[in-house]
Structure formats: structure tokens, C-alpha cells
C-alpha atoms as a PDB file:
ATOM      1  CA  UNK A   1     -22.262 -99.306 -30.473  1.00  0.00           C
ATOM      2  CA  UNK A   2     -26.044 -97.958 -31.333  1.00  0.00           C
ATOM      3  CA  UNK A   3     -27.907-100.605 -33.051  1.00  0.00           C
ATOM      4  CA  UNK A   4     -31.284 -99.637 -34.614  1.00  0.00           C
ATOM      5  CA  UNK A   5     -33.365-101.379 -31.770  1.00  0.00           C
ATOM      6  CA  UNK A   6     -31.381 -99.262 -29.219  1.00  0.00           C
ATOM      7  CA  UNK A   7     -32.980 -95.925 -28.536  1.00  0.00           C
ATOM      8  CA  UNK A   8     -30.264 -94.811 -26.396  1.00  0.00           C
ATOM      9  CA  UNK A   9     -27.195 -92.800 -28.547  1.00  0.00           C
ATOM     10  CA  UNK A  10     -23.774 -94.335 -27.082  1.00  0.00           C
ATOM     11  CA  UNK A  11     -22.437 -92.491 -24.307  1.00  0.00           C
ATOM     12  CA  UNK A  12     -19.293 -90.239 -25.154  1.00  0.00           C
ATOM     13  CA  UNK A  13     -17.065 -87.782 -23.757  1.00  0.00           C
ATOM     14  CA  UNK A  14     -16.051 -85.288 -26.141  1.00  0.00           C
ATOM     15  CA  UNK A  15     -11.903 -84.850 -26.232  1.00  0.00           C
ATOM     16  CA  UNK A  16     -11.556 -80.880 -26.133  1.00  0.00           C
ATOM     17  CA  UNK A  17      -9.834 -78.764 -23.926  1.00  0.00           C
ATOM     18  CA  UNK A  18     -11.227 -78.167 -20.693  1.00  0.00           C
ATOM     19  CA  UNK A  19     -10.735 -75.608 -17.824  1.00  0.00           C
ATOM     20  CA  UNK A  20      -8.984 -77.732 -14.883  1.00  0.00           C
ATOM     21  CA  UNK A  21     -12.407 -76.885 -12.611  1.00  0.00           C
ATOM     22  CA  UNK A  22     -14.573 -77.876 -15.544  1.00  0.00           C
ATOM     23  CA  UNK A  23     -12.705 -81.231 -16.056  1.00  0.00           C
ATOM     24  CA  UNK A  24     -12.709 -81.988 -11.941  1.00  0.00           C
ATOM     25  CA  UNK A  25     -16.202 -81.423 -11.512  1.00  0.00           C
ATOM     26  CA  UNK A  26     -17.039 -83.337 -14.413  1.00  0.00           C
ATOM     27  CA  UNK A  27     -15.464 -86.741 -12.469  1.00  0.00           C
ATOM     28  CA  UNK A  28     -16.171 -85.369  -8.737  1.00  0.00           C
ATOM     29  CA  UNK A  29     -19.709 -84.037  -8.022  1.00  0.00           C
ATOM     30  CA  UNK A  30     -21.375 -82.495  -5.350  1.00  0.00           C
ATOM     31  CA  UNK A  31     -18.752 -80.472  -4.050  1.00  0.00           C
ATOM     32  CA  UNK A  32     -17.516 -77.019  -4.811  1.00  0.00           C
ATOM     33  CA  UNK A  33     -15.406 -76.503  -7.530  1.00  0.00           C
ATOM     34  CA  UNK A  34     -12.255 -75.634  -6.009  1.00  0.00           C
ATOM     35  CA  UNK A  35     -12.655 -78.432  -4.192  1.00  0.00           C
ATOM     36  CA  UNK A  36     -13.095 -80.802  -7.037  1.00  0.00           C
ATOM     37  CA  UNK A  37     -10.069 -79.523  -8.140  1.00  0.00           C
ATOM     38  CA  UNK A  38      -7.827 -80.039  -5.263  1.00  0.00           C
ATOM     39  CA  UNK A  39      -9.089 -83.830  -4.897  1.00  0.00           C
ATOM     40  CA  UNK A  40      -8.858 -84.405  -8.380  1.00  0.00           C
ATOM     41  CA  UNK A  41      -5.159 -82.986  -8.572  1.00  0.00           C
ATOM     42  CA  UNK A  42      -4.234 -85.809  -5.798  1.00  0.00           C
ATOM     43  CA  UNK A  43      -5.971 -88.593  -7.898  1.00  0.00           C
ATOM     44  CA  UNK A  44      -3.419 -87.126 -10.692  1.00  0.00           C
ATOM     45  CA  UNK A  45      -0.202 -87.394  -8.354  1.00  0.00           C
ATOM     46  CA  UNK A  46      -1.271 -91.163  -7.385  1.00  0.00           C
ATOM     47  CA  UNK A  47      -1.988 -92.517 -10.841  1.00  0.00           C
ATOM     48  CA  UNK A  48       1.209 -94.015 -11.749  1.00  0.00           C
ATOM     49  CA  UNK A  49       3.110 -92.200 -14.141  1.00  0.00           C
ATOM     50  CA  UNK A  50       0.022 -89.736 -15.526  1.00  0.00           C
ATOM     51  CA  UNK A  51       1.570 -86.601 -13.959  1.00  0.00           C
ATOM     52  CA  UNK A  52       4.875 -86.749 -15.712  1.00  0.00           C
ATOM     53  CA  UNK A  53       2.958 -87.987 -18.976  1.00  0.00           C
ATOM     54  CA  UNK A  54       1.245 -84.503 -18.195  1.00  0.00           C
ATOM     55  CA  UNK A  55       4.377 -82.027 -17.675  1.00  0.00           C
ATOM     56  CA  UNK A  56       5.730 -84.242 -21.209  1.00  0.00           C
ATOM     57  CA  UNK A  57       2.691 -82.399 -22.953  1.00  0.00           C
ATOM     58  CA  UNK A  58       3.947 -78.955 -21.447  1.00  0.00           C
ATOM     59  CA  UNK A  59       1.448 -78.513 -18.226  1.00  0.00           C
ATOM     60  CA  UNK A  60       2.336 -75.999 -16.441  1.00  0.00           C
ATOM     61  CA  UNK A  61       1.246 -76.498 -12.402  1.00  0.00           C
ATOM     62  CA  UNK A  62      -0.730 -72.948 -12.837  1.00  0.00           C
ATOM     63  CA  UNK A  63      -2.148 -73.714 -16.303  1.00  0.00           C
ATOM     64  CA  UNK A  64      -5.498 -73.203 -16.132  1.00  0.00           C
ATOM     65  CA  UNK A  65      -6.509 -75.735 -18.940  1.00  0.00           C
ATOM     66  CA  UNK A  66      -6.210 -79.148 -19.795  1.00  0.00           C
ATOM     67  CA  UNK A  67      -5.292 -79.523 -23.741  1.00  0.00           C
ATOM     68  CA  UNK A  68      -7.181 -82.356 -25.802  1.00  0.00           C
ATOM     69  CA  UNK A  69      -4.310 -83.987 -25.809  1.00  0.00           C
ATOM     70  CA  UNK A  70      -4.020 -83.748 -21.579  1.00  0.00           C
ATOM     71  CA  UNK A  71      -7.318 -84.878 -21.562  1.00  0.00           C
ATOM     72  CA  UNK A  72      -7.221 -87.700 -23.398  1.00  0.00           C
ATOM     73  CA  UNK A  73      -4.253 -88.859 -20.880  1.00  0.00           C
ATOM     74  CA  UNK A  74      -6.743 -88.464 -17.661  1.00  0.00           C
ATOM     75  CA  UNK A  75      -9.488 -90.222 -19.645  1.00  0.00           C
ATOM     76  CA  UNK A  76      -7.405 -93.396 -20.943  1.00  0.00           C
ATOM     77  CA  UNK A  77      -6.159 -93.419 -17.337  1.00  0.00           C
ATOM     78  CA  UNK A  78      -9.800 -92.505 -14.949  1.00  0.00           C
ATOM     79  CA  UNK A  79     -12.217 -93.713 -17.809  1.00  0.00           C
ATOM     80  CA  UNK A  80     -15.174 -91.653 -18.995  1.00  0.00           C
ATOM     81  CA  UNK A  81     -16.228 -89.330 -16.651  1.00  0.00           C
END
């Protein structure tokens, strides 16, 4: 929460939709962006349960975009990138 003594705006990830590349490099950096992606797509397989909470939204494995509402799933599980 800003307070007026704190110059510093609160840090926050805007919920949107993302392209999959976009959202991976966003939590894994210095690395090309394929393979962000491929690393981030195993973090999604080993959090419990966030995969299948991602196919309930209607992912598709060659969907190209994460929806606001996918994203918000990946943030409430990996934090803030």
C-alpha cells in the first residue's frame, strides 16, 4: 500500500492476456524465449493441480495465449512475476 511518505508506487502485475512467450519470459530471464517457454511449461505440469485448473478454462496445448483469467491462475499459484 503507497503511503504519502513512500515515493515508490506499489508494485503490480497487470491481469491481461498474454502471449505464452511473453508470460515465460516475464518469470524466466536471460534465456531465449522459446526456451523460457519450454521451462516454464514444466513448472506448469509440477504445480499441483494448475494444469488441469488450466484445460478447465479451455487451454488448448497449442494456444498461443494465456487469457486473464489463465493468468491470474499462474500468478495466485508462482506469485508476481
Amino acid at each position: 500500500m503507497k503511503t504519502e511518505d513512500d515515493p515508490k508506487p506499489d508494485a503490480h502485475f497487470p491481469i491481461r492476456t498474454y502471449g505464452k512467450g511473453e508470460l515465460a519470459l516475464c518469470y524466466i530471464h536471460g534465456v531465449c524465449q522459446q526456451s523460457a517457454v519450454n521451462q516454464f511449461n514444466k513448472w506448469i505440469c509440477t504445480a499441483p493441480g494448475l494444469e488441469q485448473s488450466l484445460l478447465d478454462t479451455g487451454m488448448k496445448c497449442r494456444s498461443k495465449h494465456y487469457t486473464p483469467a489463465q493468468v491470474r491462475l499462474i500468478v495466485n499459484v508462482f506469485g508476481e512475476p
